[in-house]
Protein backbone atom coordinates (compact mmCIF):
# COMPACT_ATOMS: atom_id res chain seq x y z
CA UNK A 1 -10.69 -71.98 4.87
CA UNK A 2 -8.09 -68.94 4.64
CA UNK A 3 -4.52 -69.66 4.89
CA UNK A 4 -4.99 -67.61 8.59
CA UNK A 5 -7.19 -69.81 9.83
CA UNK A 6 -5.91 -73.36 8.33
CA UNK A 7 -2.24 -71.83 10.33
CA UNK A 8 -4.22 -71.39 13.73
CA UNK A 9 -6.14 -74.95 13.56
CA UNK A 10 -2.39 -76.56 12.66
CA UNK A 11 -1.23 -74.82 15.44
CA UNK A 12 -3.44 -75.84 17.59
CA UNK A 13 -3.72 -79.91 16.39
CA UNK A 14 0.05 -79.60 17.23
CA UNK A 15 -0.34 -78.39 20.52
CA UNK A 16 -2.77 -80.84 21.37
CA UNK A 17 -0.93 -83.96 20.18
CA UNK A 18 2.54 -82.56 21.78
CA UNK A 19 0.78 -82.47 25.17
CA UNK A 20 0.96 -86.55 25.70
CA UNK A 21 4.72 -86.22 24.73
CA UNK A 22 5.60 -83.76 27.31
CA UNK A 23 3.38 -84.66 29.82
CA UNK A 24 4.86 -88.81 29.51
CA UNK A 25 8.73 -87.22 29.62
CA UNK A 26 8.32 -84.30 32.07
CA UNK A 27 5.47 -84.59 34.35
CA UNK A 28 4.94 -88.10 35.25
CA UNK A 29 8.27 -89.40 35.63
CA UNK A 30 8.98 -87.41 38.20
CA UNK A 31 4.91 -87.41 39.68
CA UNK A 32 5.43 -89.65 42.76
CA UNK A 33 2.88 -91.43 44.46
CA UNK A 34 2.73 -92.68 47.64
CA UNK A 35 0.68 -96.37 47.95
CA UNK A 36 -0.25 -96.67 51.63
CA UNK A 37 -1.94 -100.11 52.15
CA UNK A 38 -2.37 -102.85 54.97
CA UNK A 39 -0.05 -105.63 55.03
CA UNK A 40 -1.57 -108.51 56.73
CA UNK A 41 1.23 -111.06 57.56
CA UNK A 42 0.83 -114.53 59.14
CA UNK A 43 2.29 -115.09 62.82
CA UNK A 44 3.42 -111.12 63.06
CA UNK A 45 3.79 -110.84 66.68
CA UNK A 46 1.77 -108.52 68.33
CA UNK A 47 4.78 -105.56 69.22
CA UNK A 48 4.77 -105.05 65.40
CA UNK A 49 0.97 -104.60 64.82
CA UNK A 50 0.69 -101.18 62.88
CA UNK A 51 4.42 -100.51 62.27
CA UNK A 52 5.04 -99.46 58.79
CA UNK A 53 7.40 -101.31 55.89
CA UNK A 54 8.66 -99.39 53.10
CA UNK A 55 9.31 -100.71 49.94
CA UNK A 56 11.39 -98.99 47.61
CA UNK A 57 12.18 -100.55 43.98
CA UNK A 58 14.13 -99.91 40.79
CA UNK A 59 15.96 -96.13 41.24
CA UNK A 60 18.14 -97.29 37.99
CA UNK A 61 20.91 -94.47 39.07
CA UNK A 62 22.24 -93.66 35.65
CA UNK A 63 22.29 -90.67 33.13
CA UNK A 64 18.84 -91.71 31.62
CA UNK A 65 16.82 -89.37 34.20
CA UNK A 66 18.08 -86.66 36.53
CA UNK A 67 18.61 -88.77 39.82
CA UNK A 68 18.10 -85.44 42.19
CA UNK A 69 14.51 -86.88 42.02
CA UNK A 70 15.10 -89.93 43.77
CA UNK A 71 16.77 -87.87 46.21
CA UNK A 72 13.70 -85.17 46.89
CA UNK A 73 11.45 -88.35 47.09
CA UNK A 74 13.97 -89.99 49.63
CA UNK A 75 13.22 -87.15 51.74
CA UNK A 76 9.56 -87.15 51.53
CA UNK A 77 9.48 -90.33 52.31
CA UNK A 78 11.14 -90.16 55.81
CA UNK A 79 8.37 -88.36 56.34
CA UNK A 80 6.41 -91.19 57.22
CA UNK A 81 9.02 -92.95 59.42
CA UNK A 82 9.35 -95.93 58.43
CA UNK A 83 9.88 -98.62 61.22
CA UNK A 84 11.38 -101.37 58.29
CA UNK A 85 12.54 -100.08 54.58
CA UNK A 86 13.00 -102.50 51.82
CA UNK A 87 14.75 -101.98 48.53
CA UNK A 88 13.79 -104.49 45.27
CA UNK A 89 16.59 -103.88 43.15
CA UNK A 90 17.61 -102.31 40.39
CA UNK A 91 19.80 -100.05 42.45
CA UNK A 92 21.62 -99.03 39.31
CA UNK A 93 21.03 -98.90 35.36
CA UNK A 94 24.26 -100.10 33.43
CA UNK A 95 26.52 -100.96 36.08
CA UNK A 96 29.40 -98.53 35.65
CA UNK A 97 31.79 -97.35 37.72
CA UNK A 98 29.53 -93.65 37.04
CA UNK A 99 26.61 -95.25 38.01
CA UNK A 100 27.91 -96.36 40.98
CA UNK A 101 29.61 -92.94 41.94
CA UNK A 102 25.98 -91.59 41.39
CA UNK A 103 24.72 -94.64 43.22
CA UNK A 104 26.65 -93.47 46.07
CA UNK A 105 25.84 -89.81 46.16
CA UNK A 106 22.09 -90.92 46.06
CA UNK A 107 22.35 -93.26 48.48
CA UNK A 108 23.99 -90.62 51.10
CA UNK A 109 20.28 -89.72 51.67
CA UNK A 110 18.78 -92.92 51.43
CA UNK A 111 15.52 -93.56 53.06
CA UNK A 112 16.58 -95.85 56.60
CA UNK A 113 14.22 -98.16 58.83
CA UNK A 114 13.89 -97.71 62.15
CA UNK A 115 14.14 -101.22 63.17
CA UNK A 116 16.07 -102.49 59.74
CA UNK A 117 16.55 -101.70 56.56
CA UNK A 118 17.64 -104.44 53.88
CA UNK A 119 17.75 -104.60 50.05
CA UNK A 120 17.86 -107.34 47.09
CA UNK A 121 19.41 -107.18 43.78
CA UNK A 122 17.92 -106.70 40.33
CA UNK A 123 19.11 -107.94 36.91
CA UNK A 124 20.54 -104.08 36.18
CA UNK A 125 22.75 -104.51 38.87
CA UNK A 126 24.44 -107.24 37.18
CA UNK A 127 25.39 -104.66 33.79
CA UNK A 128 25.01 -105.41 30.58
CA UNK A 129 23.89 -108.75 29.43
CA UNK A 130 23.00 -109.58 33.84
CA UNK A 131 26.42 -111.09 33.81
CA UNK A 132 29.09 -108.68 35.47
CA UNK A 133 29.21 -109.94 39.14
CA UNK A 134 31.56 -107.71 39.53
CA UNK A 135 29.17 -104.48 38.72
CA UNK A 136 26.66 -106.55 41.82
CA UNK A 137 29.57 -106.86 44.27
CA UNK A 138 30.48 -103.21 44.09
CA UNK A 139 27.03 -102.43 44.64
CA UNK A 140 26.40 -104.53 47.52
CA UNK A 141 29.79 -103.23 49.05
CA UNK A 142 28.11 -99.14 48.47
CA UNK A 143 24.81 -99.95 50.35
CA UNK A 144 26.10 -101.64 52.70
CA UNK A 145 28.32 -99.02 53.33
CA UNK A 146 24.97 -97.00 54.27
CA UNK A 147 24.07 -99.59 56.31
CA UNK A 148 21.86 -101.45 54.38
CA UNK A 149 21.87 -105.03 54.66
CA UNK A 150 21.58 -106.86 51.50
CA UNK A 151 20.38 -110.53 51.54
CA UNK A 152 21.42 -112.71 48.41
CA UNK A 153 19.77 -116.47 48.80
CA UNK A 154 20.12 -115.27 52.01
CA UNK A 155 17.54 -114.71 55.46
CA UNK A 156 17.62 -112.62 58.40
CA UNK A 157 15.04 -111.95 60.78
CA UNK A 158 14.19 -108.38 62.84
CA UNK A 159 12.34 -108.04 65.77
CA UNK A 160 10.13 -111.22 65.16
CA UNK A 161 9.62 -110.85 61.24
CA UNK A 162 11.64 -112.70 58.97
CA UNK A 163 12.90 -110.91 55.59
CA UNK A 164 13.65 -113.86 52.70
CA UNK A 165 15.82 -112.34 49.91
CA UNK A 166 16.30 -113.77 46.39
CA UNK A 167 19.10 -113.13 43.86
CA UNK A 168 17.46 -112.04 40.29
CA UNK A 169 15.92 -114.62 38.03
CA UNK A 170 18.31 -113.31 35.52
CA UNK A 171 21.67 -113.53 37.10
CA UNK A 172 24.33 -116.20 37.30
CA UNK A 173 23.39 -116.25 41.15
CA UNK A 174 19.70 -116.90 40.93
CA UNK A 175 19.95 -120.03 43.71
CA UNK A 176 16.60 -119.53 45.90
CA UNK A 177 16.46 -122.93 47.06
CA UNK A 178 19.85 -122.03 48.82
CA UNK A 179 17.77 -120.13 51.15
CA UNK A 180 14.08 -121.43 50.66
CA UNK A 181 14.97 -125.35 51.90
CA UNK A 182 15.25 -123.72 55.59
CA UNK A 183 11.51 -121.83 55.22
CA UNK A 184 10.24 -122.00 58.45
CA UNK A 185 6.33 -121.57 58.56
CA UNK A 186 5.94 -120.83 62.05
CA UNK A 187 7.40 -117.32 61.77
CA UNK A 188 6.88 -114.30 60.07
CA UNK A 189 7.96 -114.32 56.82
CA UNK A 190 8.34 -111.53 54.09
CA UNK A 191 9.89 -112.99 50.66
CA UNK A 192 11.49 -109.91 48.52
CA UNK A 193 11.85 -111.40 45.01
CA UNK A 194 12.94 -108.58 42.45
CA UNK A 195 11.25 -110.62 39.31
CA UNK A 196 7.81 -111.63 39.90
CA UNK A 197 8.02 -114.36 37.46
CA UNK A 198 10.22 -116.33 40.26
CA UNK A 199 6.66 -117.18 41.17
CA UNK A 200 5.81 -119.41 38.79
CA UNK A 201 9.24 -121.55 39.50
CA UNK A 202 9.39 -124.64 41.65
CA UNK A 203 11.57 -123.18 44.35
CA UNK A 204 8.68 -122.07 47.23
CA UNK A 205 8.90 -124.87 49.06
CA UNK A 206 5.18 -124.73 50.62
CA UNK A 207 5.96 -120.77 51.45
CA UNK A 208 2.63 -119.15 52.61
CA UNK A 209 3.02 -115.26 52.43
CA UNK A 210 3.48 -112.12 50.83
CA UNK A 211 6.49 -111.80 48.11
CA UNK A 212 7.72 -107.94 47.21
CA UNK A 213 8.66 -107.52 43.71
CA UNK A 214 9.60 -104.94 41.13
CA UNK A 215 11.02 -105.13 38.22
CA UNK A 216 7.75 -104.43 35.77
CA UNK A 217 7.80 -100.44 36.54
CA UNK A 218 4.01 -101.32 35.82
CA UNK A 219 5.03 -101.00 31.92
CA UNK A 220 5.61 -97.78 32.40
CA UNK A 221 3.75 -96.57 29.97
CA UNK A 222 -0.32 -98.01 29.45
CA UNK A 223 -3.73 -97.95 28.85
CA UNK A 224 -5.31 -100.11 32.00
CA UNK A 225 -7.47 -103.02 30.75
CA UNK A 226 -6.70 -102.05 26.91
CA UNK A 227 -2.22 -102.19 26.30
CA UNK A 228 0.56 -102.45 27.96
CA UNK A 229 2.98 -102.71 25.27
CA UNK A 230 6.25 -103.11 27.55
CA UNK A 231 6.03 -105.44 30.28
CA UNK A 232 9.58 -107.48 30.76
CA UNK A 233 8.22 -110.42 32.27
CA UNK A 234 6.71 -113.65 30.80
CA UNK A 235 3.41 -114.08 32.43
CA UNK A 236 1.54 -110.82 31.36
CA UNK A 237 -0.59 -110.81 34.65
CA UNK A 238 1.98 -109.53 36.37
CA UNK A 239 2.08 -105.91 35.88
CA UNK A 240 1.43 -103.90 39.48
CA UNK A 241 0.20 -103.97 42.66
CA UNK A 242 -1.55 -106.93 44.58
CA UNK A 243 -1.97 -110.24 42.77
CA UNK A 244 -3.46 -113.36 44.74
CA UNK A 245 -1.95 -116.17 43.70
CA UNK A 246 -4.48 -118.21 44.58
CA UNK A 247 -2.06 -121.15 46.88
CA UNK A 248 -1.30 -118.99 50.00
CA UNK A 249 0.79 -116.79 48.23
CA UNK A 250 0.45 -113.18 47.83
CA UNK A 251 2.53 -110.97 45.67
CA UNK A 252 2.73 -107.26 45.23
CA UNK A 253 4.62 -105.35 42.36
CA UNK A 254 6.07 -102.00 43.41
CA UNK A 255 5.76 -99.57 39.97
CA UNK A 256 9.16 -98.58 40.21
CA UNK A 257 10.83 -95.25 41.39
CA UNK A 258 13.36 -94.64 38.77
CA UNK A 259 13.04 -94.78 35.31
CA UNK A 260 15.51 -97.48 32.53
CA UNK A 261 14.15 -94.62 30.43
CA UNK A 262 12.45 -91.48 31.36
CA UNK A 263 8.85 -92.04 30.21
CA UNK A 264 5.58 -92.81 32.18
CA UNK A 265 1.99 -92.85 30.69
CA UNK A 266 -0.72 -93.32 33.63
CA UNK A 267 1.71 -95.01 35.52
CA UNK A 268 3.29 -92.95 38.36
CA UNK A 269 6.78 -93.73 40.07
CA UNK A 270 5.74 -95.36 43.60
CA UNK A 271 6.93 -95.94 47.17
CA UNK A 272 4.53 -98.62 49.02
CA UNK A 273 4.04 -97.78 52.12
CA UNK A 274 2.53 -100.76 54.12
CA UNK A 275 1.12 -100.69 57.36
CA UNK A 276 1.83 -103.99 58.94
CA UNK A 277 -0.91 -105.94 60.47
CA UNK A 278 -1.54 -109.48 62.11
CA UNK A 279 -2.80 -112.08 59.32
């Protein structure tokens, strides 16, 4: 091999195996997809057959990724109208007083439901360690500024369906049974829960329905059915999308919007977009 030609094959090994890199920082970070599925829920009454629920999860406004994306995807998604939005936490990614200036100027174009809009907390909202309350009161007091109600242990029902919000597994306020002991089953119920491994804790009460989670950015980075080496939750079956959980539950993990760090590996940012249905 000639010193030409052992130059042009190094070349081109190094192109090759710098494709993956760039293509996980640049590319798919900022590749959105939009999930539209049927949500079937249990006693919807009939005036809300076919409306549409948004659920938006885990922006993680910080200086890890340019936020202007969750902005140009805020206004693709009013595209499709949404009748109810739902954010699943994670509105910010340290906590700081800069995150929540950002938090704010992202949040001016925030994605609104027709009929309601309300949001959860994550553990990032709580800053370092999930301990600052502080850091989760100021962000509370921004959204719902923008007119987003946010429901900690707390329940409020819209136009016949019931929205059940948890505080995050992780912070000093995780207290679902505050709000689960007065489930009522003979409504329509929609539990958001940012953690999905809430669902393996004693605290449902007998609740039959669909829980909205994020949380798991769907590891952000994987192989399907061979790795996914970071998944921040203790049972490993909970990575994305539906999961039956086999008692009357049924749980769906959003993939994330935002980014704790920008890198994605066949695992695209999402917005679900569910169409509701009667179950």
């Amino acid at each position: 091999m000639t010193r030409k030609t052992f130059l042009k094959r190094l070349f081109q090994l190094s192109v090759i195996g710098a494709f993956p890199i760039l293509y996980s920082w640049r590319i798919e970070p900022f590749w959105l997809e939009f999930v539209e599925r049927k949500l079937p829920v249990k006693n919807l009454p009939e005036a809300l057959e076919g409306k549409i629920l948004m659920q938006i999860s885990d922006l993680h406004v910080g200086n890890r990724f340019d936020w202007n994306f969750l902005i140009e995807s805020f206004q693709k998604a009013k595209d499709f109208k949404p009748d109810f939005v739902v954010y699943t936490g994670d509105f910010v990614n340290h906590g700081s007083a800069e995150d929540h200036f950002h938090l704010e100027k992202v949040m001016n174009h925030a994605v609104m439901g027709k009929l309601a809009t309300f949001g959860i907390l994550g553990n990032h909202d709580y800053g370092p360690r999930w301990e600052n309350v502080k850091s989760s009161e100021k962000t509370c007091e921004i959204l719902e500024n923008y007119g987003i109600t946010m429901l900690n242990n707390a329940q409020q029902e819209s136009h016949g369906l019931n929205f059940i919000g948890f505080e995050d597994l992780w912070s000093p306020n995780f207290d679902p049974l505050q709000v689960m002991k007065a489930y009522n089953p003979s409504i329509a119920n929609i539990v958001l829960c940012h953690n999905p491994d809430v669902c393996d804790k004693n605290v449902w009460n007998g609740y039959q329905g669909w829980i909205l989670s994020g949380h798991t950015h769907g590891g952000q980075c994987r192989i399907p059915g061979i790795i996914t080496p970071i998944l921040p939750v203790k049972n490993k079956n909970y990575v994305s999308g539906e999961i039956d959980l086999k008692d009357g539950r049924m749980l769906y993990i959003n993939r994330a919007l935002g980014h704790s760090f920008q890198v994605r590996f066949m695992v695209r940012p999402e917005i679900t977009v569910f169409t509701l249905t009667q179950g």
